[in-house]
Each structure stands twice: as structure tokens, then as C-alpha cells.
Protein backbone atom coordinates (compact mmCIF):
# COMPACT_ATOMS: atom_id res chain seq x y z
CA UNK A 1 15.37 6.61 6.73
CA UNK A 2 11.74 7.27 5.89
CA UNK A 3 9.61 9.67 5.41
CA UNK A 4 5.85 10.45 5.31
CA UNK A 5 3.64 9.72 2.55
CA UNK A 6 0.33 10.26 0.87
CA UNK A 7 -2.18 7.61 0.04
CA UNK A 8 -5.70 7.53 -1.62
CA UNK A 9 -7.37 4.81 -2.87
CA UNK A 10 -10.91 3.71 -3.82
CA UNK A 11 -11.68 -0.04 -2.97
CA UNK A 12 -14.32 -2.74 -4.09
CA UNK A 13 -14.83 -5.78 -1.69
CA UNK A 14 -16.77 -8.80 -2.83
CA UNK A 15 -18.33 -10.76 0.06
CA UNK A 16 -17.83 -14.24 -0.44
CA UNK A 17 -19.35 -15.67 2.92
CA UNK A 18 -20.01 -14.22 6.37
CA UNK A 19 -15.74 -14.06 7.65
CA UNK A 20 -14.35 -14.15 3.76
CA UNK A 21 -14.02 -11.41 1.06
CA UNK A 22 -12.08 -10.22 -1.93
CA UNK A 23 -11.10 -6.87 -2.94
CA UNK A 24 -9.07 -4.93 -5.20
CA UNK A 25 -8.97 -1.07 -6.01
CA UNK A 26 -7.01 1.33 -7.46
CA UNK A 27 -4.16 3.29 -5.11
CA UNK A 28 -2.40 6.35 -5.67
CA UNK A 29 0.84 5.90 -3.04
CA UNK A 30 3.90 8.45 -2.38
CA UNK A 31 6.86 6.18 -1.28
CA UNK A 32 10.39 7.22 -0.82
CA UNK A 33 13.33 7.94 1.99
CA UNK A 34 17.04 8.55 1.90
CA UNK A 35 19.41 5.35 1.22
CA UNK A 36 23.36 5.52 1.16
CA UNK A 37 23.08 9.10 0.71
CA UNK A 38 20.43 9.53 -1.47
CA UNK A 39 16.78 10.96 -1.67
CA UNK A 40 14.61 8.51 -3.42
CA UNK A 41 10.61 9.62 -4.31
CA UNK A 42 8.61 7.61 -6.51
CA UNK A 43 4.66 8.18 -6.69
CA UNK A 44 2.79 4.76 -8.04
CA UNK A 45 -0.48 3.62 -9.12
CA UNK A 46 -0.96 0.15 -7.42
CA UNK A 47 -3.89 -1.91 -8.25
CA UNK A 48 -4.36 -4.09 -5.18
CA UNK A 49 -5.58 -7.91 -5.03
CA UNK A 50 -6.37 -8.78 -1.39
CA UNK A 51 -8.37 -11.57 0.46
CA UNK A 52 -9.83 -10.75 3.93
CA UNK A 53 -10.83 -12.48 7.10
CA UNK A 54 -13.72 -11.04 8.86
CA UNK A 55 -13.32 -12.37 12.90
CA UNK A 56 -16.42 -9.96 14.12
CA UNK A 57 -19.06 -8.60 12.34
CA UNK A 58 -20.84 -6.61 14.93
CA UNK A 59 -23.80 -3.62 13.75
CA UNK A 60 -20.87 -1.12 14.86
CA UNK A 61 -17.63 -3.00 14.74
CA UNK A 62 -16.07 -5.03 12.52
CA UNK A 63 -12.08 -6.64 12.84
CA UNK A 64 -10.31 -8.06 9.26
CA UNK A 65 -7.23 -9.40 8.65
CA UNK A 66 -5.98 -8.66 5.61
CA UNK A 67 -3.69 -10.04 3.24
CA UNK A 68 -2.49 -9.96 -0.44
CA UNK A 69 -0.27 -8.79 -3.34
CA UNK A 70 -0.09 -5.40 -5.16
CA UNK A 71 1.42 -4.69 -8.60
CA UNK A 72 2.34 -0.79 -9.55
CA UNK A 73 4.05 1.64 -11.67
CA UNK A 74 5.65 4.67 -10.89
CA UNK A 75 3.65 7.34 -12.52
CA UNK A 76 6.59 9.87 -11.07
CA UNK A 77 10.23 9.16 -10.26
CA UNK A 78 12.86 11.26 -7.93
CA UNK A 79 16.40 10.28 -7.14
CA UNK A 80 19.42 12.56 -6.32
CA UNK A 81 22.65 12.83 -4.54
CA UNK A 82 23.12 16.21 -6.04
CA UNK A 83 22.59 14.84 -9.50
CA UNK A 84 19.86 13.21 -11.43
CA UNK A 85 19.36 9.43 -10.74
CA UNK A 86 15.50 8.96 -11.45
CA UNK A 87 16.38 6.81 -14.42
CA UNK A 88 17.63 3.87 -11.57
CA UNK A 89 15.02 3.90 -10.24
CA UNK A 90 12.33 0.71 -11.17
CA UNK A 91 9.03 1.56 -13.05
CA UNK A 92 7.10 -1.47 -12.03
CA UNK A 93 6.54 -2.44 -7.90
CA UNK A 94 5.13 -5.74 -7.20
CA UNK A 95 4.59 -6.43 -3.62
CA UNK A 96 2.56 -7.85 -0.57
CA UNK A 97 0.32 -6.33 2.08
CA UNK A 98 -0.56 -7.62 5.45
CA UNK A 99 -2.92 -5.50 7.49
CA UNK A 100 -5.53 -5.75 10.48
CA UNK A 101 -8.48 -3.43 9.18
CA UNK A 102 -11.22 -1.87 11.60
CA UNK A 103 -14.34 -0.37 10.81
CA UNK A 104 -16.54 1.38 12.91
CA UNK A 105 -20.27 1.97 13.07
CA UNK A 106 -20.38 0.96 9.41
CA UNK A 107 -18.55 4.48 8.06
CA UNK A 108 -15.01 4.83 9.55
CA UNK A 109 -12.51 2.64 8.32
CA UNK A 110 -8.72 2.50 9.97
CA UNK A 111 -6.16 0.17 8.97
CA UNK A 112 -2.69 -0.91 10.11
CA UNK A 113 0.09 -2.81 7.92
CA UNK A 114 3.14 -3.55 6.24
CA UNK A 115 3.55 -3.76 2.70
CA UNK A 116 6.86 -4.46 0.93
CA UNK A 117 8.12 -5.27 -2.58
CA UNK A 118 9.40 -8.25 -4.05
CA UNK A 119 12.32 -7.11 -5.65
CA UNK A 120 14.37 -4.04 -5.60
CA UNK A 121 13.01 -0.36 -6.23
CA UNK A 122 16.66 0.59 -7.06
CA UNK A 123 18.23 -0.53 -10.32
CA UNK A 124 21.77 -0.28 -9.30
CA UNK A 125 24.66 -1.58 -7.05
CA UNK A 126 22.37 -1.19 -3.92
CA UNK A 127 19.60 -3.09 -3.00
CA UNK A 128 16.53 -0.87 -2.22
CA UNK A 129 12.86 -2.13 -0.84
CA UNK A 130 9.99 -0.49 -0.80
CA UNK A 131 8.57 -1.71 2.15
CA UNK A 132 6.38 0.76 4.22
CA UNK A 133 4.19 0.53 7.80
CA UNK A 134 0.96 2.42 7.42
CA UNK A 135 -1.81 3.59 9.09
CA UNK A 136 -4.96 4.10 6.80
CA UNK A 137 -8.20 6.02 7.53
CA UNK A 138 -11.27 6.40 5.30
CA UNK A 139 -15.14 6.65 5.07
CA UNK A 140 -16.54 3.44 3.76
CA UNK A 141 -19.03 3.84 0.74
CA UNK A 142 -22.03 0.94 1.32
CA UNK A 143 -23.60 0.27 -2.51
């Protein structure tokens, strides 16, 4: 099962032409659920590389699809079954991210995607992804 999380992040995006730009940022991302019976929490700091595809670029709307890789560590680690089983679970979380980004009226950005890891989150018997559907809201900055 899954459970909710909490997400905030400060991105930079570099505008290579009019439909193609780079970004990265810094993320501070609550993942976790229950697997085979136990409650797994880790909080990471992920530092995002992502390329983006811009199909509209309207004054008040603009569409991306988004795409890219993610490497993290877990700055905070929670695993029991009734006892302590943090230590299993991975420090580092390398992943990838597919989204479709909106913004509107040049200050209110929403996002939908999937991210999941490459490997397992779980250093044990079991094989544990961190792999996550989110919805992301936030003011854009302009500089």
C-alpha cells in the first residue's frame, strides 16, 4: 500500500530554444507504504536532472512534458514490523521521472507523474521500489 507524502522543492530551468529546456533543483520528498507487513518511511534529498518539451507556449498557458533521472539520499529512515529495521533500508535512491507539467497565467504551476527507482529501496530478501504517482502544485518564481 501507499500512503501520502510531502514534497518541496525549488527548481532552475534553462531555456535552450522555444519547445526545449533543462532543469534541475533540489527536492525534499517523504516516500514510504507498508510491504509484506511492514511500515517503511524514508525522507530524501533528491537533486533532479530533467529535460522538458514545451508543446504550447501561450501568454497564460503553457503544456511540458517532462522527463529525466533523479539521484537521492535518505536524510531519515523508518522501518518496523514491531522492531527496528531502518538499517535495511537503502541510503542512496536513483530513479526516473516522467511528468506532463502545466502552468498557468505565468504563476501556477501543476504537475502530474510517475517517478520510480532503479533498484531496490529495501536491502533484504524482498524487493522494494520506490516508485510514486504525484500531483505537484507551486508558484513559479520568473528571474
Amino acid at each position: 500500500t501507499s500512503r501520502v507524502g510531502i514534497d518541496a522543492a525549488l527548481f532552475v530551468d534553462y531555456r535552450l530554444s522555444d519547445h526545449f529546456y533543462l532543469g534541475t533543483g533540489l527536492e525534499a520528498v517523504s516516500k514510504g507504504g507498508v510491504a509484506y507487513g511492514v511500515t517503511v518511511m524514508a525522507n530524501y534529498v533528491e537533486v533532479p536532472l530533467i529535460a522538458k518539451y514545451r508543446f504550447t507556449n501561450l501568454q497564460d498557458f503553457k503544456l511540458d512534458l517532462v522527463g529525466g533521472v533523479y539521484g537521492g539520499v535518505a536524510v531519515e529512515r523508518y522501518a518496523s514490523d514491531g522492531e527496528d529495521l531502518s538499517s535495511l533500508i537503502n541510503v542512496a535512491d536513483t530513479g526516473y521521472r516522467l511528468a506532463v507539467s502545466t502552468i498557468w497565467f505565468n504563476k501556477i504551476k501543476v504537475e502530474l507523474g510517475y517517478e520510480s527507482s532503479f533498484g531496490s529501496a529495501w536491502d533484504s530478501i524482498y524487493s522494494i521500489q520506490n516508485s510514486v504517482v504525484y500531483v505537484r502544485g507551486g508558484q513559479v518564481l520568473g528571474f
